[in-house]
N, C-alpha and C. Protein backbone atom coordinates (compact mmCIF):
# COMPACT_ATOMS: atom_id res chain seq x y z
N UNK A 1 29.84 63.54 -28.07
CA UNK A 1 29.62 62.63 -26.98
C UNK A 1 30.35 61.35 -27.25
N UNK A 2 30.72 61.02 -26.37
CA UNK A 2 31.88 59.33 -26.40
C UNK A 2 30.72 58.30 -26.37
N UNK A 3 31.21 57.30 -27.25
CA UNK A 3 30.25 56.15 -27.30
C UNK A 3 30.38 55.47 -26.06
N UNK A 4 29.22 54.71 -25.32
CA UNK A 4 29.37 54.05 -23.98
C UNK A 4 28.63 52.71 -24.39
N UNK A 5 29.28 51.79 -25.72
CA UNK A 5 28.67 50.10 -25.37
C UNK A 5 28.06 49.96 -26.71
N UNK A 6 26.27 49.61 -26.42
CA UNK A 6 25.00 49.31 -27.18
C UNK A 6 24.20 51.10 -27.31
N UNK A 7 24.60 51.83 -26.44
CA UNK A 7 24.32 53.19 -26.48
C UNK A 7 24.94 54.09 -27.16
N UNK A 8 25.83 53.51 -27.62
CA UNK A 8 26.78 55.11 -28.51
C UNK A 8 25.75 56.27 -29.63
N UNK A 9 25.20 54.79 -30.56
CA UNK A 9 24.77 55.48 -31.44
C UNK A 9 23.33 55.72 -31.23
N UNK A 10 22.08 56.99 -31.13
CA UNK A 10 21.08 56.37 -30.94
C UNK A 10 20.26 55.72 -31.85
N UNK A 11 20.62 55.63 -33.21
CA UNK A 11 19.88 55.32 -34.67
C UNK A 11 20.45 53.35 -34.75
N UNK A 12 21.16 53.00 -33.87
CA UNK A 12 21.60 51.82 -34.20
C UNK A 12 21.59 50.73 -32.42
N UNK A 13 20.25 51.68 -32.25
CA UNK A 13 20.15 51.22 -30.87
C UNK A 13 19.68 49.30 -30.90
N UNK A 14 19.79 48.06 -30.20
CA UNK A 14 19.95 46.81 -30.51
C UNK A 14 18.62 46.54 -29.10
N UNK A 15 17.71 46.49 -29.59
CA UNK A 15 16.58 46.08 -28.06
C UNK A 15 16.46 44.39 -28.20
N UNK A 16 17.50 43.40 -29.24
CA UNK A 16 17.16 42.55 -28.49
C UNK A 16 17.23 41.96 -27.30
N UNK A 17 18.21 42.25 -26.59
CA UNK A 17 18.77 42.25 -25.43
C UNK A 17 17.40 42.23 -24.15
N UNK A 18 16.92 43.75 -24.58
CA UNK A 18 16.10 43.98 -24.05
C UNK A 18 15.04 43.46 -24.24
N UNK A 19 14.53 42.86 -24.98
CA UNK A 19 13.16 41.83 -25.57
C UNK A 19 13.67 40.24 -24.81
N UNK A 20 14.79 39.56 -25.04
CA UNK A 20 15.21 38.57 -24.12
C UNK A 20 14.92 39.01 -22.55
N UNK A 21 15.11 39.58 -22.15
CA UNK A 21 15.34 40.32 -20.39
C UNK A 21 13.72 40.06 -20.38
N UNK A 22 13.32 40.65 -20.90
CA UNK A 22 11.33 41.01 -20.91
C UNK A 22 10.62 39.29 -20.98
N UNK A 23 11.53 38.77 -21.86
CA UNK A 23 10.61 37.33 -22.10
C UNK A 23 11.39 36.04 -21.05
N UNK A 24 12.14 36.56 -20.39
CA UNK A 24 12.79 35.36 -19.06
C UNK A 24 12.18 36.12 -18.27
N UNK A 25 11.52 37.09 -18.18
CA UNK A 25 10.92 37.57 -16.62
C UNK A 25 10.05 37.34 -16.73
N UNK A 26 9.29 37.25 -17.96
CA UNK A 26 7.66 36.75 -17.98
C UNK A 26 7.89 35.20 -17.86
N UNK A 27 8.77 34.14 -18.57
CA UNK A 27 8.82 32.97 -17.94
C UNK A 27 9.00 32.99 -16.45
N UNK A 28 9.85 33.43 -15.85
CA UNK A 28 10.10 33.51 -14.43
C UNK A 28 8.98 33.90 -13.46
N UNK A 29 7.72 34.72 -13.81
CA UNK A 29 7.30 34.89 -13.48
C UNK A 29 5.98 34.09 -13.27
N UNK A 30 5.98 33.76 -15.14
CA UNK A 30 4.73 32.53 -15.05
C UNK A 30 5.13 31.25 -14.08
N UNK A 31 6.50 30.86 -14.11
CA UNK A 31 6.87 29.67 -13.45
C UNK A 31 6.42 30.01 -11.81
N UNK A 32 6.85 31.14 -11.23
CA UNK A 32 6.33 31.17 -9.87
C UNK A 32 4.92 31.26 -9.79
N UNK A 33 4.07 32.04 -10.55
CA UNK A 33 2.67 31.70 -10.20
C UNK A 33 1.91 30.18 -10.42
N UNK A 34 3.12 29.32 -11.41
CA UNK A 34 2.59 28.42 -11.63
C UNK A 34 2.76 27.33 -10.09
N UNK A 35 3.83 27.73 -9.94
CA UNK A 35 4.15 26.70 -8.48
C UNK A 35 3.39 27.35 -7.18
N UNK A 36 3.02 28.63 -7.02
CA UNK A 36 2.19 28.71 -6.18
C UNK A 36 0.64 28.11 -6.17
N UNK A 37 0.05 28.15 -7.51
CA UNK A 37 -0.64 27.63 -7.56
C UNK A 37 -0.80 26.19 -6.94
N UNK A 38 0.02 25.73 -7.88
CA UNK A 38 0.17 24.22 -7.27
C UNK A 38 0.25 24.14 -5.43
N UNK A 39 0.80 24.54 -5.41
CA UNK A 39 1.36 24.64 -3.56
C UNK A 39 0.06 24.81 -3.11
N UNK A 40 -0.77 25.78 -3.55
CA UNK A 40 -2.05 26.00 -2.77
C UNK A 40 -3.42 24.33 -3.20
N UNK A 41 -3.19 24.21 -4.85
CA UNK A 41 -3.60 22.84 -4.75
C UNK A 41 -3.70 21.72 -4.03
N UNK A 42 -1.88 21.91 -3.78
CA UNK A 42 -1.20 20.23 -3.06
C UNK A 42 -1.88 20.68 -1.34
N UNK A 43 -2.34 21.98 -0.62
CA UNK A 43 -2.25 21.94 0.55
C UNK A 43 -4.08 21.83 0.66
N UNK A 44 -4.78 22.02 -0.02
CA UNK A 44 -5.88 21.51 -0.10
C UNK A 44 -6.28 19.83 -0.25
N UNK A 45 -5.51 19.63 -1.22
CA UNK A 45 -5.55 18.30 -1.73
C UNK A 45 -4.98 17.19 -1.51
N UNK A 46 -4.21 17.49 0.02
CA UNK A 46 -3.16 16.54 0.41
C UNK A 46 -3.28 15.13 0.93
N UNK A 47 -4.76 15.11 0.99
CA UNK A 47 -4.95 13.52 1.39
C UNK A 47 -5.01 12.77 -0.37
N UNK A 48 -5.52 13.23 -1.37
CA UNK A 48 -5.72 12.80 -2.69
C UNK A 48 -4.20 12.42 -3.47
N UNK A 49 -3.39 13.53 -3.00
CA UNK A 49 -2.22 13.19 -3.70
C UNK A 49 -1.26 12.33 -2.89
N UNK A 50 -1.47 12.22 -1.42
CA UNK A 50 -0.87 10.99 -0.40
C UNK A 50 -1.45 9.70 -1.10
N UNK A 51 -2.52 9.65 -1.65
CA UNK A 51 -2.77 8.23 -1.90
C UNK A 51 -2.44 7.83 -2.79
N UNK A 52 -1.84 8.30 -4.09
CA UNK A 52 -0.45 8.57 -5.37
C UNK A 52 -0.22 7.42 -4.68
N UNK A 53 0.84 7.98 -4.27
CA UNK A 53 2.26 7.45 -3.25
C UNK A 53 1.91 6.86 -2.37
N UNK A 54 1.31 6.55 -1.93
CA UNK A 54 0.90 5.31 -0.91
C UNK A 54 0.99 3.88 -1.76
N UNK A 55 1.33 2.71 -1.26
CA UNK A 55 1.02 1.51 -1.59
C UNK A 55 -0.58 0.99 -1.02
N UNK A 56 -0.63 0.34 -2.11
CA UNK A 56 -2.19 -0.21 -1.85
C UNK A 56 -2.54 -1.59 -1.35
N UNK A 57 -3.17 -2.03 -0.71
CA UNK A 57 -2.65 -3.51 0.49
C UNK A 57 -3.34 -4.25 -0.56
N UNK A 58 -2.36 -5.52 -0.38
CA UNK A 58 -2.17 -6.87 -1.14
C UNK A 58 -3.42 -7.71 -1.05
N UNK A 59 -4.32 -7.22 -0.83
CA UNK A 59 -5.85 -8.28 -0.30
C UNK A 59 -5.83 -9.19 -1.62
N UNK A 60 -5.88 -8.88 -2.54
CA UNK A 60 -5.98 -10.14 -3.83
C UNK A 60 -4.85 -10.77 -3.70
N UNK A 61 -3.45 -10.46 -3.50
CA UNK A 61 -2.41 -11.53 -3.58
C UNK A 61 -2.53 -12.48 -2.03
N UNK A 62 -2.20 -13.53 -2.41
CA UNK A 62 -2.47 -14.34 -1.13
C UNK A 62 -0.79 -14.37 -0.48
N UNK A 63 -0.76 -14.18 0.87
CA UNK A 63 0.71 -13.91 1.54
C UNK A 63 1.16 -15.31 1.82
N UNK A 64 2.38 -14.95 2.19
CA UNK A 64 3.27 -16.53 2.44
C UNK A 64 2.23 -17.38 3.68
N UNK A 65 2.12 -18.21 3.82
CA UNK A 65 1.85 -18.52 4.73
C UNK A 65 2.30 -18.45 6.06
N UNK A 66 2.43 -18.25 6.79
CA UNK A 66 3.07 -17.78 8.17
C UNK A 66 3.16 -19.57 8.88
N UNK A 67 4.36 -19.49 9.41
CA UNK A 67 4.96 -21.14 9.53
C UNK A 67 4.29 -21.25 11.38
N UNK A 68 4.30 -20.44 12.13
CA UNK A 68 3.70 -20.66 13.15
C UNK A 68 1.91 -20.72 12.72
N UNK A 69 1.43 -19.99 11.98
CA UNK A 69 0.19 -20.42 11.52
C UNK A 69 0.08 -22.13 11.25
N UNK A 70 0.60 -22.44 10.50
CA UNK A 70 0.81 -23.47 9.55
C UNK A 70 0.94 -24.68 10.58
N UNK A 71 1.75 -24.51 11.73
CA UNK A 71 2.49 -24.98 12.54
C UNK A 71 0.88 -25.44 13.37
N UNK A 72 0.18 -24.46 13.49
CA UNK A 72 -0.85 -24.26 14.63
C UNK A 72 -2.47 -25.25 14.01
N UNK A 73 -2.65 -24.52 12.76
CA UNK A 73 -3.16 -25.61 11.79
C UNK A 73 -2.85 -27.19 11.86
N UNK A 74 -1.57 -27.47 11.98
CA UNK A 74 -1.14 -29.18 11.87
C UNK A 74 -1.52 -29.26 13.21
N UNK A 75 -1.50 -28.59 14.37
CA UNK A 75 -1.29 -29.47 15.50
C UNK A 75 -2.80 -29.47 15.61
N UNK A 76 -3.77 -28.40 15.24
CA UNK A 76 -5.09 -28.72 15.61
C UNK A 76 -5.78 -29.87 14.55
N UNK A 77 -5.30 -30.01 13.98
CA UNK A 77 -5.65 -31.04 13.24
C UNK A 77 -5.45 -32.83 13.39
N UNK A 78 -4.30 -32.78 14.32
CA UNK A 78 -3.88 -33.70 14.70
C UNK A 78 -4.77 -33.73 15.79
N UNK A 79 -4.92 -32.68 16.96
CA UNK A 79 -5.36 -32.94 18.22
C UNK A 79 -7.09 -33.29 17.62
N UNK A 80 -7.74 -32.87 16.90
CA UNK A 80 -9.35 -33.62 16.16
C UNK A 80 -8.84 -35.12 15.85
N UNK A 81 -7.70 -35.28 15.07
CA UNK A 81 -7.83 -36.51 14.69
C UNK A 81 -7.84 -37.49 15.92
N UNK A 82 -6.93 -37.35 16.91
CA UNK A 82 -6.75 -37.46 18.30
C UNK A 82 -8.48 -37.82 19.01
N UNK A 83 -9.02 -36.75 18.83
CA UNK A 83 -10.57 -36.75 19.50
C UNK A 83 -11.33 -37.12 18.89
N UNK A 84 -11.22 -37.89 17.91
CA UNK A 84 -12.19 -38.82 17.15
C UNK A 84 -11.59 -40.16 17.18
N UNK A 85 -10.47 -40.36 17.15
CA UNK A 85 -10.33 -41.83 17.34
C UNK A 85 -10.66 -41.85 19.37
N UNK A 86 -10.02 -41.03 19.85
CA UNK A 86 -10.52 -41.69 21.46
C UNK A 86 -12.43 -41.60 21.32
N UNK A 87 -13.23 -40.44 20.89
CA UNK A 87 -14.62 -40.89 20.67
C UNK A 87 -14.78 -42.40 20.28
N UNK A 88 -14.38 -42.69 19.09
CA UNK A 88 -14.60 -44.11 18.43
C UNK A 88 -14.53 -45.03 19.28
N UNK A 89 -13.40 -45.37 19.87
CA UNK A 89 -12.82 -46.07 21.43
C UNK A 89 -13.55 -46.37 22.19
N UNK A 90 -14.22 -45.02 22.64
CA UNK A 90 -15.29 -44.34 23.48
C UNK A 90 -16.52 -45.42 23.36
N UNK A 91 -17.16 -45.38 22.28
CA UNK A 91 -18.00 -46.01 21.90
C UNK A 91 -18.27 -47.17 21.53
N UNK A 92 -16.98 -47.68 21.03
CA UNK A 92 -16.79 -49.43 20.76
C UNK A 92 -16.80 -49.66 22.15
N UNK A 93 -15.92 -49.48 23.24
CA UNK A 93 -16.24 -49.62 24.62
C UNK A 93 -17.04 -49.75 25.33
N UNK A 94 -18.10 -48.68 24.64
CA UNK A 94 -19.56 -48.69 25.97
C UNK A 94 -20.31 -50.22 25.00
N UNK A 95 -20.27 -50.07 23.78
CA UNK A 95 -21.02 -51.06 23.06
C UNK A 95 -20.50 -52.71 23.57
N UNK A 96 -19.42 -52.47 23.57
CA UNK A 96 -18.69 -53.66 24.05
C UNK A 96 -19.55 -54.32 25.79
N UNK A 97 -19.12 -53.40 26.77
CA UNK A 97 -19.89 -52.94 28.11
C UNK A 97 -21.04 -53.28 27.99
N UNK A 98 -22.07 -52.66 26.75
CA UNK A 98 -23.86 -53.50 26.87
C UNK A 98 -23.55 -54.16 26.50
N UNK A 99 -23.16 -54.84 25.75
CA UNK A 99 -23.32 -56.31 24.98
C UNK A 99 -22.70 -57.28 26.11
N UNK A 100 -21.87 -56.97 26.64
CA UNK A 100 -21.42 -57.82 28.17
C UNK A 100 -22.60 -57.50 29.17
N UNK A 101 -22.99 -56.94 29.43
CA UNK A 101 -24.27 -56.90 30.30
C UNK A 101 -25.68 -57.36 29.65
N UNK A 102 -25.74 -57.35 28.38
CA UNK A 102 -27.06 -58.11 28.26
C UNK A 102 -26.90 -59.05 28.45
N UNK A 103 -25.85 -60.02 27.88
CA UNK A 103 -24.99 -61.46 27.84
C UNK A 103 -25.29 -61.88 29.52
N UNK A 104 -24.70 -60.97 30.54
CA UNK A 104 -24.76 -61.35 31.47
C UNK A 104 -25.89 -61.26 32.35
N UNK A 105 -27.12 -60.88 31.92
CA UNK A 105 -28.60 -60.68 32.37
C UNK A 105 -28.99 -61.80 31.28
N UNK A 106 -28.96 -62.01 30.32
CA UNK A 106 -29.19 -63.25 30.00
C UNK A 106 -29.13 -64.38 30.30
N UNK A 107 -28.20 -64.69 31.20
CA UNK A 107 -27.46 -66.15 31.81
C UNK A 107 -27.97 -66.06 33.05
């Protein structure tokens, strides 16, 4: 019989070949059950692992101030300061007003 390769002889037959082939299909194989697994995990679990990857809102850091805020703040502040000095006015006026009318029920 003519030799054909790793087969010629059968007393000098070489199975590592065949022991490599056997142990990448069992990796290959564990690797796909391992990712199915997962896949069936991630589709159960998909709000848990969205929140990973989500950013989480800044409530402890304090934000820029916003300039129309800021803007809106000064003017109401001005318009109080505004309504307390015309009150004050207000009132030195009327006081002013009795004190001219008692003066003038006096006389």
């Amino acid at each position: 019989m003519g030799g054909y390769g790793v087969m010629a002889n059968e007393e000098s037959v070489d199975y590592s070949v065949h022991e490599a082939w056997n142990e990448a299909t069992n990796v290959y194989l564990l690797v796909i059950l391992v990712s199915f697994a997962l896949l069936m995990y991630a589709r159960k679990n998909k709000r848990k692992i969205m929140r990973i990857f989500t950013m989480p809102p800044t409530v402890a850091a304090t934000p820029e101030p916003n300039f129309y805020d800021s803007l809106q703040k000064v003017r109401l502040r001005q318009q109080l300061e505004m309504y307390s000095i015309a009150r004050k006015f207000d009132q030195q006026h009327q006081q002013a007003q009795a004190q001219e009318s008692v003066q003038l029920s006096m006389e």
